[in-house]
N, C-alpha and C. Protein backbone atom coordinates (compact mmCIF):
# COMPACT_ATOMS: atom_id res chain seq x y z
N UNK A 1 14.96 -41.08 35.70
CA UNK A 1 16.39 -40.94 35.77
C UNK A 1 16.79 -39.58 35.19
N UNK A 2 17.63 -39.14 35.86
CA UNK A 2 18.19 -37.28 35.26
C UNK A 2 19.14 -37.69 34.54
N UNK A 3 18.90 -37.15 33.50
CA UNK A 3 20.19 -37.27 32.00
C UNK A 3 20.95 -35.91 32.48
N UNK A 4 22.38 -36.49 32.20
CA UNK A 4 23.36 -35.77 32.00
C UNK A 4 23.12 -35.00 30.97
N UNK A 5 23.55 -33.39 31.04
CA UNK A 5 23.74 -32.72 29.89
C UNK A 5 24.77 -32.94 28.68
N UNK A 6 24.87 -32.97 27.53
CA UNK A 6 26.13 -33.40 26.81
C UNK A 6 26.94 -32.05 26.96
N UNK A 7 28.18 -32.37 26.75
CA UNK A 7 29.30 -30.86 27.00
C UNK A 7 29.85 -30.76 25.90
N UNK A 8 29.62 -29.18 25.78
CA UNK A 8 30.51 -28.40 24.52
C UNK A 8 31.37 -27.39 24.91
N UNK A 9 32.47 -27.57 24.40
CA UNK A 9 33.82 -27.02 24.82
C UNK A 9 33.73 -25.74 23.11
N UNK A 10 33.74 -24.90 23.72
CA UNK A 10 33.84 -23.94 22.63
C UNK A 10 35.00 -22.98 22.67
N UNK A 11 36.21 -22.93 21.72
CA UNK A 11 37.41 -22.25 21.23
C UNK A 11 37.14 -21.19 20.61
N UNK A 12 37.26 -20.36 21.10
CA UNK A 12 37.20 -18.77 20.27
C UNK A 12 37.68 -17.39 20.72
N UNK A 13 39.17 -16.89 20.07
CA UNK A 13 39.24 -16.29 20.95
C UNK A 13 38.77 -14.50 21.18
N UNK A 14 37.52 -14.65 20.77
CA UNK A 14 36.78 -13.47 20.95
C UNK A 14 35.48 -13.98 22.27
N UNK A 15 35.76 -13.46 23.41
CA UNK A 15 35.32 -13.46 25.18
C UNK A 15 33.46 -13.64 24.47
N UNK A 16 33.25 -12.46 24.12
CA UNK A 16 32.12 -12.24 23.93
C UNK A 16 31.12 -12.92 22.97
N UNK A 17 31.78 -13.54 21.73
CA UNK A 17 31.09 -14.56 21.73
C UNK A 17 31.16 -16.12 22.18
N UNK A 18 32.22 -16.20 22.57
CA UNK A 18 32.41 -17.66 23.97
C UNK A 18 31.27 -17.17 24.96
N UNK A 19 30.95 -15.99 25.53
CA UNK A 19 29.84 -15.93 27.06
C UNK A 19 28.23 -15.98 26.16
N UNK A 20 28.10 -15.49 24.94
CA UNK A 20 27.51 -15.76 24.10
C UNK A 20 26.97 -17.29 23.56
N UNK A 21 27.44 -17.91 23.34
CA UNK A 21 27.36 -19.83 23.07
C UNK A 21 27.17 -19.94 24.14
N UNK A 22 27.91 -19.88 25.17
CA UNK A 22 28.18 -20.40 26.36
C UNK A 22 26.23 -20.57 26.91
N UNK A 23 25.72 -18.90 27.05
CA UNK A 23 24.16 -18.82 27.30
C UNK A 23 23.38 -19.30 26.81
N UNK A 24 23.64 -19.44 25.31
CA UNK A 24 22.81 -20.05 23.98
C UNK A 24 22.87 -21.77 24.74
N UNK A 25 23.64 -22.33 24.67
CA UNK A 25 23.99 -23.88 24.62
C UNK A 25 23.26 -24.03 25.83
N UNK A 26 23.46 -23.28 26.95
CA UNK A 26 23.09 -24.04 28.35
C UNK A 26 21.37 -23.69 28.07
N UNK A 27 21.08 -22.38 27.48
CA UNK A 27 19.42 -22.51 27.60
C UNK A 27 18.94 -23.83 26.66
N UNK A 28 19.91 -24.45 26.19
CA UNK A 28 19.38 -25.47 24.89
C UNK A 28 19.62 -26.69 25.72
N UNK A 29 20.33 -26.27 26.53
CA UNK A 29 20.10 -27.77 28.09
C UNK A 29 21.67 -28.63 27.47
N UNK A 30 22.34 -27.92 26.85
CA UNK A 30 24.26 -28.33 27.07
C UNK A 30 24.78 -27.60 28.34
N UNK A 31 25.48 -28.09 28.61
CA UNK A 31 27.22 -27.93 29.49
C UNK A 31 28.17 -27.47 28.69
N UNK A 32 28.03 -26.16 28.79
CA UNK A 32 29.56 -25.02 28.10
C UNK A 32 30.39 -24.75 28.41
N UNK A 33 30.97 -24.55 28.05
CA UNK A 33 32.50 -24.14 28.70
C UNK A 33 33.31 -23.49 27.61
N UNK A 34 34.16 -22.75 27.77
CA UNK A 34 35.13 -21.90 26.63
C UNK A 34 36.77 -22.16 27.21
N UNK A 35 37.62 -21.81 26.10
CA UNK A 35 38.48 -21.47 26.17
C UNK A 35 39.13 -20.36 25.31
N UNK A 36 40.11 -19.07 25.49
CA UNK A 36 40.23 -18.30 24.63
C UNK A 36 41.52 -17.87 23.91
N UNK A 37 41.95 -19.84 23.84
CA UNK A 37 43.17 -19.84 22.74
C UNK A 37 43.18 -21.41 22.29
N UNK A 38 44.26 -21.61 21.05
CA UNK A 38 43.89 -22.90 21.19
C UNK A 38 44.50 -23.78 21.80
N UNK A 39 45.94 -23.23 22.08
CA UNK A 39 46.58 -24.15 23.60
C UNK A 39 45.91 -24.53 24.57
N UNK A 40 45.08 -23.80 25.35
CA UNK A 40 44.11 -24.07 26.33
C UNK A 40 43.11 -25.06 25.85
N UNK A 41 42.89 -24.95 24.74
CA UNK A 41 41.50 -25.66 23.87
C UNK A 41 41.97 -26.92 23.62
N UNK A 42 42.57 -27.09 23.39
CA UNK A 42 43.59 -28.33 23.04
C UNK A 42 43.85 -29.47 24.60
N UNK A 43 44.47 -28.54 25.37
CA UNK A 43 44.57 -29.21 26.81
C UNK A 43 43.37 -29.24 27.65
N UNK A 44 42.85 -28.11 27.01
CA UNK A 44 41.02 -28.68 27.85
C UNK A 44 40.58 -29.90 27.11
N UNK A 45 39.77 -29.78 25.93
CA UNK A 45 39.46 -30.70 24.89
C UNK A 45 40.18 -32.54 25.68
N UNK A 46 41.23 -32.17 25.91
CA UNK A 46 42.25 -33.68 26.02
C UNK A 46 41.36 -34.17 27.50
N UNK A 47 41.77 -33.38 28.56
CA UNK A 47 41.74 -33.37 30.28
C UNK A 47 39.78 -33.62 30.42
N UNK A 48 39.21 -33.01 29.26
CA UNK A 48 37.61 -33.09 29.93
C UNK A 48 37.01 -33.89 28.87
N UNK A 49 37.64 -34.05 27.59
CA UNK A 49 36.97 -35.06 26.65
C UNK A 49 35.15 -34.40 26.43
N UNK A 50 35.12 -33.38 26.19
CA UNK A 50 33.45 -32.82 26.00
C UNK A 50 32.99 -33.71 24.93
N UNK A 51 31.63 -33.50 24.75
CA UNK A 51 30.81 -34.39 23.64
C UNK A 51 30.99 -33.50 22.59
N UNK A 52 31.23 -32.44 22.14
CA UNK A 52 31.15 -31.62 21.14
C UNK A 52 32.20 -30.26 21.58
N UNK A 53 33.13 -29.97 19.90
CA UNK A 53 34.16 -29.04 20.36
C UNK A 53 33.78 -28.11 19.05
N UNK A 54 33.65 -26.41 19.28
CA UNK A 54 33.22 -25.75 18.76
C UNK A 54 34.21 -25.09 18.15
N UNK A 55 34.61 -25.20 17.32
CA UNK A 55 36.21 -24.67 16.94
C UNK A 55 36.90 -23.09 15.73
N UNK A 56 36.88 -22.16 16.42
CA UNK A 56 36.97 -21.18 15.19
C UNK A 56 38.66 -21.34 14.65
N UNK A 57 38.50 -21.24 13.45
CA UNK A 57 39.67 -21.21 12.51
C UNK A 57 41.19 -20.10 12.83
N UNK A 58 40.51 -18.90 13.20
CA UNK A 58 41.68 -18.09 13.37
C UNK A 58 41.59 -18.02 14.84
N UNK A 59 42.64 -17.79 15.62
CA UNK A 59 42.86 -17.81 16.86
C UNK A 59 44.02 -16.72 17.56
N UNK A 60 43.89 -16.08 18.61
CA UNK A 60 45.43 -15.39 18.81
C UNK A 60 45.76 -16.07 18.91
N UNK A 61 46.22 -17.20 20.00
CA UNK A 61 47.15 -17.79 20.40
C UNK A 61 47.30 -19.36 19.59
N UNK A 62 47.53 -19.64 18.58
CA UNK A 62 47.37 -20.83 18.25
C UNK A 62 46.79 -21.13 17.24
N UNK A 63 46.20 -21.90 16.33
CA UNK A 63 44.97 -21.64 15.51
C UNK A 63 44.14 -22.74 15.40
N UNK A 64 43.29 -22.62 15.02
CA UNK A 64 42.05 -23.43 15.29
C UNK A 64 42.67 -24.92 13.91
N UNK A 65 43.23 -25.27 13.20
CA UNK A 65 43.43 -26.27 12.29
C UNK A 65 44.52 -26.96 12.85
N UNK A 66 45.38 -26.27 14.00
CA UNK A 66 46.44 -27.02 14.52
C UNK A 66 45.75 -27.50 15.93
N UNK A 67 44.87 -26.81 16.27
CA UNK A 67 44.08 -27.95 17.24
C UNK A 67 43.36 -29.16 16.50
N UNK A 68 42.75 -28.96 15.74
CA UNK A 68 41.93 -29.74 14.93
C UNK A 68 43.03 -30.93 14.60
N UNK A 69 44.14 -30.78 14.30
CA UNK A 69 45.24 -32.03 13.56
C UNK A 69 45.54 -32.40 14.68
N UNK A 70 45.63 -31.62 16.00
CA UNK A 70 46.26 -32.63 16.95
C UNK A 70 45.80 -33.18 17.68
N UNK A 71 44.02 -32.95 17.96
CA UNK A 71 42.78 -33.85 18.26
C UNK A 71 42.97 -35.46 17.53
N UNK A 72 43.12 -34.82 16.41
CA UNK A 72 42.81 -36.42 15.19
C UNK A 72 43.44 -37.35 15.22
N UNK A 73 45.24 -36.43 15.96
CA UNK A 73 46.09 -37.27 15.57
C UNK A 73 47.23 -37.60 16.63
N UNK A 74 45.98 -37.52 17.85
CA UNK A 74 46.44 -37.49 19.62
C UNK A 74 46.97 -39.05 19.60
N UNK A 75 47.99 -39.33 20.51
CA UNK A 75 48.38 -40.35 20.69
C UNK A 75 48.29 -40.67 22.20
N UNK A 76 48.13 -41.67 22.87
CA UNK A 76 47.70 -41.96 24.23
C UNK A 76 48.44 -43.64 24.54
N UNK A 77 48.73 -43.66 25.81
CA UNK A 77 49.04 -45.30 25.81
C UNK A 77 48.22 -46.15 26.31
N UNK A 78 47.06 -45.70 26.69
CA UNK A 78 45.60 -46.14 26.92
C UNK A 78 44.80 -45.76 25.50
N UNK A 79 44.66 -46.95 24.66
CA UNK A 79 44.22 -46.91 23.37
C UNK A 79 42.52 -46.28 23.19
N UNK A 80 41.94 -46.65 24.60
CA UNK A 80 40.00 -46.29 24.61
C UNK A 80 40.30 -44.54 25.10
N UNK A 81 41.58 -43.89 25.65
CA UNK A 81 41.51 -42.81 26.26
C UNK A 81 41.95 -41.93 24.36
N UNK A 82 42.83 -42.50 23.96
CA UNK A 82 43.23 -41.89 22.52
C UNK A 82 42.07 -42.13 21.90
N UNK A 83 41.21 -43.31 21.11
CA UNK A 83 40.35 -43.09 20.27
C UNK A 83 39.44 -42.08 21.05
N UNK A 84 39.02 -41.95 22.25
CA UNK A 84 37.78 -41.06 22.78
C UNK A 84 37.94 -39.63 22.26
N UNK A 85 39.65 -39.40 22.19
CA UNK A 85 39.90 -37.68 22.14
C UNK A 85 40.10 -37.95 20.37
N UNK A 86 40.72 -38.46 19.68
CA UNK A 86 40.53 -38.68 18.53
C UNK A 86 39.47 -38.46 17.80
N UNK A 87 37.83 -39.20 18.48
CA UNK A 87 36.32 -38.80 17.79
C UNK A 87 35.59 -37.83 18.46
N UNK A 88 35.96 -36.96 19.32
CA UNK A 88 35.67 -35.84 19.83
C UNK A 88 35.05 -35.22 18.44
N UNK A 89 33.44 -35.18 18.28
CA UNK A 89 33.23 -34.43 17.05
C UNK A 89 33.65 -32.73 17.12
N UNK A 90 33.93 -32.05 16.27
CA UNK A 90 34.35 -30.78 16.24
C UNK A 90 33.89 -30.11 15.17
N UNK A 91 32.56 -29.18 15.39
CA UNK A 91 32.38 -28.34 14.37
C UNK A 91 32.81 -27.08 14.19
N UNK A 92 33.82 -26.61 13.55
CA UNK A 92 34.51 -25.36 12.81
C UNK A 92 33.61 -24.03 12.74
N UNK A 93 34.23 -23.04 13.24
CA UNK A 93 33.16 -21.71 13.28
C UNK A 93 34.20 -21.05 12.43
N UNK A 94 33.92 -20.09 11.55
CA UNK A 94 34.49 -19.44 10.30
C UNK A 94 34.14 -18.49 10.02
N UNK A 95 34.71 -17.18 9.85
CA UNK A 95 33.97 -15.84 9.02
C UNK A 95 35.06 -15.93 7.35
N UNK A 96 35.93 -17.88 7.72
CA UNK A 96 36.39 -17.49 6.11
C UNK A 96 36.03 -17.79 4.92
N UNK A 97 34.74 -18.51 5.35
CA UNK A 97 34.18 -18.72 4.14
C UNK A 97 33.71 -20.35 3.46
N UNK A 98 33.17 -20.46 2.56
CA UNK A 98 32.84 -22.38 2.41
C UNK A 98 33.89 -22.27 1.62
N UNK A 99 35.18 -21.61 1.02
CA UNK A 99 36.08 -22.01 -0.20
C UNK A 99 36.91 -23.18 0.95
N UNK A 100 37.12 -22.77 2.14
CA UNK A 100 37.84 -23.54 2.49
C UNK A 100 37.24 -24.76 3.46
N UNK A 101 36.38 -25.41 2.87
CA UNK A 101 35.05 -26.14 3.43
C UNK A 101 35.82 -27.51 3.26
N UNK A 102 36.33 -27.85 1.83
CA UNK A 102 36.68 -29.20 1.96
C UNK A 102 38.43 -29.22 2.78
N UNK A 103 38.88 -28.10 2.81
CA UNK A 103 40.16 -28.36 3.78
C UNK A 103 40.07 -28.98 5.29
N UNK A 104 38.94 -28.40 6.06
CA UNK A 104 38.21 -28.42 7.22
C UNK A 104 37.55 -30.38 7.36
N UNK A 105 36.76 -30.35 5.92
CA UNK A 105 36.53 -32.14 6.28
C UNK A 105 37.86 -33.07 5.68
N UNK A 106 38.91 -32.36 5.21
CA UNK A 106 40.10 -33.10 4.85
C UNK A 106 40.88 -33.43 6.58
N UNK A 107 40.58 -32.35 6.86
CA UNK A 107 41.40 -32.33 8.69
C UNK A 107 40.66 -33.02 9.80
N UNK A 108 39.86 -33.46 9.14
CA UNK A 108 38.76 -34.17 10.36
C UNK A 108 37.90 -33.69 11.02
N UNK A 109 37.58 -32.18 10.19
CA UNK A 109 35.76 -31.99 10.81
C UNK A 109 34.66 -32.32 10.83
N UNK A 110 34.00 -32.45 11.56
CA UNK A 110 32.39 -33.00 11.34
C UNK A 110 31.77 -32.25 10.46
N UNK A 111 32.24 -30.81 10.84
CA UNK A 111 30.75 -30.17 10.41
C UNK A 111 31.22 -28.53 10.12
N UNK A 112 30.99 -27.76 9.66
CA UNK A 112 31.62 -26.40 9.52
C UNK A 112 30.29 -25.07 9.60
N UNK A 113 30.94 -23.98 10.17
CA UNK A 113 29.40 -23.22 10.35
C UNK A 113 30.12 -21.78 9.71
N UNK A 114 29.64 -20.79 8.73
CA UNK A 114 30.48 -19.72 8.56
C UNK A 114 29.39 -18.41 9.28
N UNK A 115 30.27 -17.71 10.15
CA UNK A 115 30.44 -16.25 10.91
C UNK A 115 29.45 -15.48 9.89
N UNK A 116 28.78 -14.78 10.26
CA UNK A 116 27.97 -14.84 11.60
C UNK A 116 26.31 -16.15 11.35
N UNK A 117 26.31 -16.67 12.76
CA UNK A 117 25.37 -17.95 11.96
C UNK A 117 23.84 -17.97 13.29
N UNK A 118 22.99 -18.43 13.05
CA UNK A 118 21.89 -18.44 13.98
C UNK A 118 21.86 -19.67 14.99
N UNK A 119 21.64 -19.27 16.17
CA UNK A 119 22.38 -19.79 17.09
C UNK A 119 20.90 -21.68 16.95
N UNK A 120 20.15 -21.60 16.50
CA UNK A 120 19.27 -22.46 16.42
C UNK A 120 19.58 -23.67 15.52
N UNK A 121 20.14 -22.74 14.47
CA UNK A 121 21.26 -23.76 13.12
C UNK A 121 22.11 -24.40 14.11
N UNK A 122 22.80 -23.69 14.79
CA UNK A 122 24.04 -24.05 15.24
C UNK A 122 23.61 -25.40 16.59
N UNK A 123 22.44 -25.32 17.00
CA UNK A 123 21.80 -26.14 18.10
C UNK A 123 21.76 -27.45 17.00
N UNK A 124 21.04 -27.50 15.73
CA UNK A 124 20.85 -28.67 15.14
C UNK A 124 22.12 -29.09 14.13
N UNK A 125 22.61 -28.28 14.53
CA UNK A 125 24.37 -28.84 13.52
C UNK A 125 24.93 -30.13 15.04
N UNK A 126 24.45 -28.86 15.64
CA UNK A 126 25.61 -29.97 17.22
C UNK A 126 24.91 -31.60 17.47
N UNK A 127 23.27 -31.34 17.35
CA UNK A 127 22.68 -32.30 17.46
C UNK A 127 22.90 -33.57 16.73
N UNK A 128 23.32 -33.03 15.46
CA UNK A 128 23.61 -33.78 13.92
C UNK A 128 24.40 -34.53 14.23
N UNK A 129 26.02 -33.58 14.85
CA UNK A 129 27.14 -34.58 15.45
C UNK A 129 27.50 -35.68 16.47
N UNK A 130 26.45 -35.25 17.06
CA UNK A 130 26.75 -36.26 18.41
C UNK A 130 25.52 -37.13 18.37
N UNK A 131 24.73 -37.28 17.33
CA UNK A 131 23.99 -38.79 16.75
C UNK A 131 25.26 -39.57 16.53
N UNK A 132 26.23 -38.57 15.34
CA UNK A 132 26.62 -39.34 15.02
C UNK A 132 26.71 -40.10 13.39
């Protein structure tokens, strides 16, 4: 039987490292995809429900903690379509640092990675999350 790839939706709005993950993840046998704000990230995230959402903190358009609160705290009138986008795990990409580490698992992150990080870490962080 052919297994589906799991999908990671990655928010960042620097192009080059979104086409960056994007190569990394699929040679690691994920389904990538980017977006390069967090409005988009937010309405993608909702519409495709990925297995894993890659989320950087600062953003032009939006910012990465107001996607994060409104993942957690999505409301739906199909209760299995809200909890699904609700546990969407989401690990946090950061060049700001671990001071703000417990704000990130206060908001409902899985997992947090700080700028600049090795893309192999970053393969067994994702793995970590979507065990579960």
């Amino acid at each position: 039987m052919v297994q589906t790839p799991r999908t990671i939706l990655i928010i960042d709005d620097e192009r080059e490292i979104c086409e960056f993950l994007k190569l990394r993840l699929e040679s690691f046998g994920f389904s990538a995809s980017y977006v390069t704000d967090g409005e988009a990230g937010l309405k993608k995230a909702i519409e495709a429900l990925p297995d894993c959402v890659l989320l950087d903190i600062r953003l032009k358009v939006g910012d990465g903690l107001t996607v994060l609160r409104s993942l957690r705290a999505y409301r739906h009138e199909d209760s299995a379509i809200q909890d699904r986008v609700r546990k969407i795990p989401v690990i946090i990409l950061t060049a700001a640092g671990g001071a703000m580490c417990s704000l990130f698992r206060l908001e409902g992150a899985n997992d947090y990675m700080e700028k600049p990080f090795d893309a192999e870490h970053l393969k067994a962080r994702i793995l970590k999350v979507l065990e579960g």
